[in-house]
C-alpha atoms as a PDB file:
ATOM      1  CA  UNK A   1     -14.944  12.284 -12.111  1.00  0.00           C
ATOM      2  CA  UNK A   2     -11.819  11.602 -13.641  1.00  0.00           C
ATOM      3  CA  UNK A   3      -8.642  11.633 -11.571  1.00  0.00           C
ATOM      4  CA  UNK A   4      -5.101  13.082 -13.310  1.00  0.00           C
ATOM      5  CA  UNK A   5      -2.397  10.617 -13.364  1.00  0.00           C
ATOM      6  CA  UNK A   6      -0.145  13.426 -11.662  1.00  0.00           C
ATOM      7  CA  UNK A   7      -3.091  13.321  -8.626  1.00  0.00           C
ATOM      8  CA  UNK A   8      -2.758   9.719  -8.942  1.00  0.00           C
ATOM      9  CA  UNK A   9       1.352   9.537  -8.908  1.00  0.00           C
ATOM     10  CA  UNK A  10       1.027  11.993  -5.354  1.00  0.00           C
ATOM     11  CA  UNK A  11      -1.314   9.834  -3.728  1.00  0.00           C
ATOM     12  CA  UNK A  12       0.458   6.788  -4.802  1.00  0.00           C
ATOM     13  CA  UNK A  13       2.960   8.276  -2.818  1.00  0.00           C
ATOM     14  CA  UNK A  14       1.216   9.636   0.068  1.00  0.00           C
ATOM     15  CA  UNK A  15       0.670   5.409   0.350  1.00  0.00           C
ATOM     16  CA  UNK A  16       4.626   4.373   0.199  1.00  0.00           C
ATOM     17  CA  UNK A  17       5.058   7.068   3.004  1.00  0.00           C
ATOM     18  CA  UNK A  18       2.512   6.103   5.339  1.00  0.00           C
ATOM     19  CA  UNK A  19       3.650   2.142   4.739  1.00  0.00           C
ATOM     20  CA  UNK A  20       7.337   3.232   5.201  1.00  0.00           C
ATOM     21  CA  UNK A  21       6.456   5.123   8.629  1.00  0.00           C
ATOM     22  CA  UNK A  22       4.495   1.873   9.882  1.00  0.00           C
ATOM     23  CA  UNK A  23       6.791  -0.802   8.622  1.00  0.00           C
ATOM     24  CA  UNK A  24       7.160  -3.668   9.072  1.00  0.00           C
ATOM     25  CA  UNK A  25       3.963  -3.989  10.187  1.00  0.00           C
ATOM     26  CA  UNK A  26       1.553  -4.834   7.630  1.00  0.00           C
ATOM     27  CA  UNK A  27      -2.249  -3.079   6.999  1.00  0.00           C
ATOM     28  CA  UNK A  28      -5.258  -3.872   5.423  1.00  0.00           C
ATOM     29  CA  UNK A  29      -6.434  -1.679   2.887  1.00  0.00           C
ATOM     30  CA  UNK A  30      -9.273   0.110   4.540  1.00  0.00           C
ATOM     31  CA  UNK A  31      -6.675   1.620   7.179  1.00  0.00           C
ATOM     32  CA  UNK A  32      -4.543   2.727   4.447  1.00  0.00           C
ATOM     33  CA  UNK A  33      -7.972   4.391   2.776  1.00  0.00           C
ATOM     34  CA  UNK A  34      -8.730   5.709   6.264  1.00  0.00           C
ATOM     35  CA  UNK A  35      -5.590   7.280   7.001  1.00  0.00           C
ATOM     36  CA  UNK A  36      -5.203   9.195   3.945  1.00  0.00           C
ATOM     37  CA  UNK A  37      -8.744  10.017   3.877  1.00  0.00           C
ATOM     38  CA  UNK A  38      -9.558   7.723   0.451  1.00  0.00           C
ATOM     39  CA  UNK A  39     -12.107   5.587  -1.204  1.00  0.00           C
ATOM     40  CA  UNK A  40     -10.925   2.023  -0.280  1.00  0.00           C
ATOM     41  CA  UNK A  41     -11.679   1.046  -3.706  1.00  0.00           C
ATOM     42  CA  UNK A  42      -9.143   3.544  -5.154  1.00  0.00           C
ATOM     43  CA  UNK A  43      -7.071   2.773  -2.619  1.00  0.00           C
ATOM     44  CA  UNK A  44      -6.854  -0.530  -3.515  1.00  0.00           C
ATOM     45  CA  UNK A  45      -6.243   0.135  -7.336  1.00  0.00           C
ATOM     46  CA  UNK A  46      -3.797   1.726  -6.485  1.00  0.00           C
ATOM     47  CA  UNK A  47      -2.013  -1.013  -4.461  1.00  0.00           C
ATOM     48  CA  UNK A  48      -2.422  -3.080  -6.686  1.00  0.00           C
ATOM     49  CA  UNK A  49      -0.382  -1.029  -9.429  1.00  0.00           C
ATOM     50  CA  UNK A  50       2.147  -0.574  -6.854  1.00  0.00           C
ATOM     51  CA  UNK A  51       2.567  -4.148  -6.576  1.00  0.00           C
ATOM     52  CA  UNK A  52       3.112  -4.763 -10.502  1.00  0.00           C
ATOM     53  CA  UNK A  53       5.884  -2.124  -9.953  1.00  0.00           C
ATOM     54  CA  UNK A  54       7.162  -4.015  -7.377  1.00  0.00           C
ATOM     55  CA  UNK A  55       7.254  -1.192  -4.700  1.00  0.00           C
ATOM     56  CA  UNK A  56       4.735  -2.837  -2.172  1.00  0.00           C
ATOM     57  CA  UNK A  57       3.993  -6.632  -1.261  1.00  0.00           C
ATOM     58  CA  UNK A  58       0.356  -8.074  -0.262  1.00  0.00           C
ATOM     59  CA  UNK A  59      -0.213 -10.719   2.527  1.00  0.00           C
ATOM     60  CA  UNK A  60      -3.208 -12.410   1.993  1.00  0.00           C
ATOM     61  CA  UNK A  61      -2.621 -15.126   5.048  1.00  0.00           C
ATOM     62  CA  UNK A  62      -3.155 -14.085   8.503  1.00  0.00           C
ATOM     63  CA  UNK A  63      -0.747 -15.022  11.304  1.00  0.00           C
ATOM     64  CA  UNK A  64      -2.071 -18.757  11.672  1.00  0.00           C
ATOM     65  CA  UNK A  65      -1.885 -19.206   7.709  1.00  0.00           C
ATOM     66  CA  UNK A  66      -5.705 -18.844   6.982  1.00  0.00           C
ATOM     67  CA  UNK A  67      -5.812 -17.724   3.470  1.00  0.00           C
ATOM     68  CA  UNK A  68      -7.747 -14.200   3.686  1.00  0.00           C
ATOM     69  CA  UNK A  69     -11.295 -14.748   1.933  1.00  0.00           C
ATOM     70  CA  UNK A  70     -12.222 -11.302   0.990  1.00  0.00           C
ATOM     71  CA  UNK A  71      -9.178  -8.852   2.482  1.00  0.00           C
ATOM     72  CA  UNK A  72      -5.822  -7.994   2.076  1.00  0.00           C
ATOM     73  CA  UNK A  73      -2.669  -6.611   3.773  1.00  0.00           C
ATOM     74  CA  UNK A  74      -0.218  -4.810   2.478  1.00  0.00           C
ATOM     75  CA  UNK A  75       3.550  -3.601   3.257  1.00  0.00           C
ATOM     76  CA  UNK A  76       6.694  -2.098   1.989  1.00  0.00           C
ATOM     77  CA  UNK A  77       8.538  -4.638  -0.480  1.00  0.00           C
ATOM     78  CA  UNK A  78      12.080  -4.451   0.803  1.00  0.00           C
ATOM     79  CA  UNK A  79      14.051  -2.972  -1.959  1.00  0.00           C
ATOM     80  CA  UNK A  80      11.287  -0.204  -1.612  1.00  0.00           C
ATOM     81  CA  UNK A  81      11.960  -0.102   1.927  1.00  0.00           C
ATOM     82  CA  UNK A  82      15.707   0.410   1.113  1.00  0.00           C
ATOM     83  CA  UNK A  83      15.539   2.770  -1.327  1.00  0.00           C
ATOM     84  CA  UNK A  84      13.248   4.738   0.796  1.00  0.00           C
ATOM     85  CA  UNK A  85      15.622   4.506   4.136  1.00  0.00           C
ATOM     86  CA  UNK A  86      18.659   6.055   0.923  1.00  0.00           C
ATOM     87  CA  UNK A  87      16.563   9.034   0.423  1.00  0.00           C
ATOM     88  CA  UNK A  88      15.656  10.222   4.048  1.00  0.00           C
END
């Protein structure tokens, strides 16, 4: 099943919301998928568009600075963050 790139566009942004309401922490992509009730997969496709478009950043180091085999973590890129805080 195909999914419309208008769908796509909404959910994208169902993902900056959620990031904006937890920031600064940062989440891994299956709690994103989780929360807005998502294949992790797409989920993650998704991420990973918004990060070409510069709207979200990954962390793929945990707190001690062990490189992240298999996982990721993902947050609001700041001038996303910014331009979010403009528009509330």
């Amino acid at each position: 099943m195909e999914i419309s790139e208008k769908n796509k566009q909404k959910i994208s942004e169902q993902i900056l919301a959620y990031l904006y309401s937890i920031n600064p922490r940062a989440v891994f992509t299956v709690q994103i998928a989780q929360e807005l009730a998502r294949d992790e997969e797409f989920v993650k496709q998704l991420l990973i568009n918004l990060k070409e478009k510069g709207f979200v950043t990954d962390i793929n180091k945990n707190p001690k600075g062990t490189t992240y085999l298999k996982r990721i973590r993902w947050k609001l890129s700041d001038n996303a963050y910014s331009a979010y805080k403009l528009s509330q």
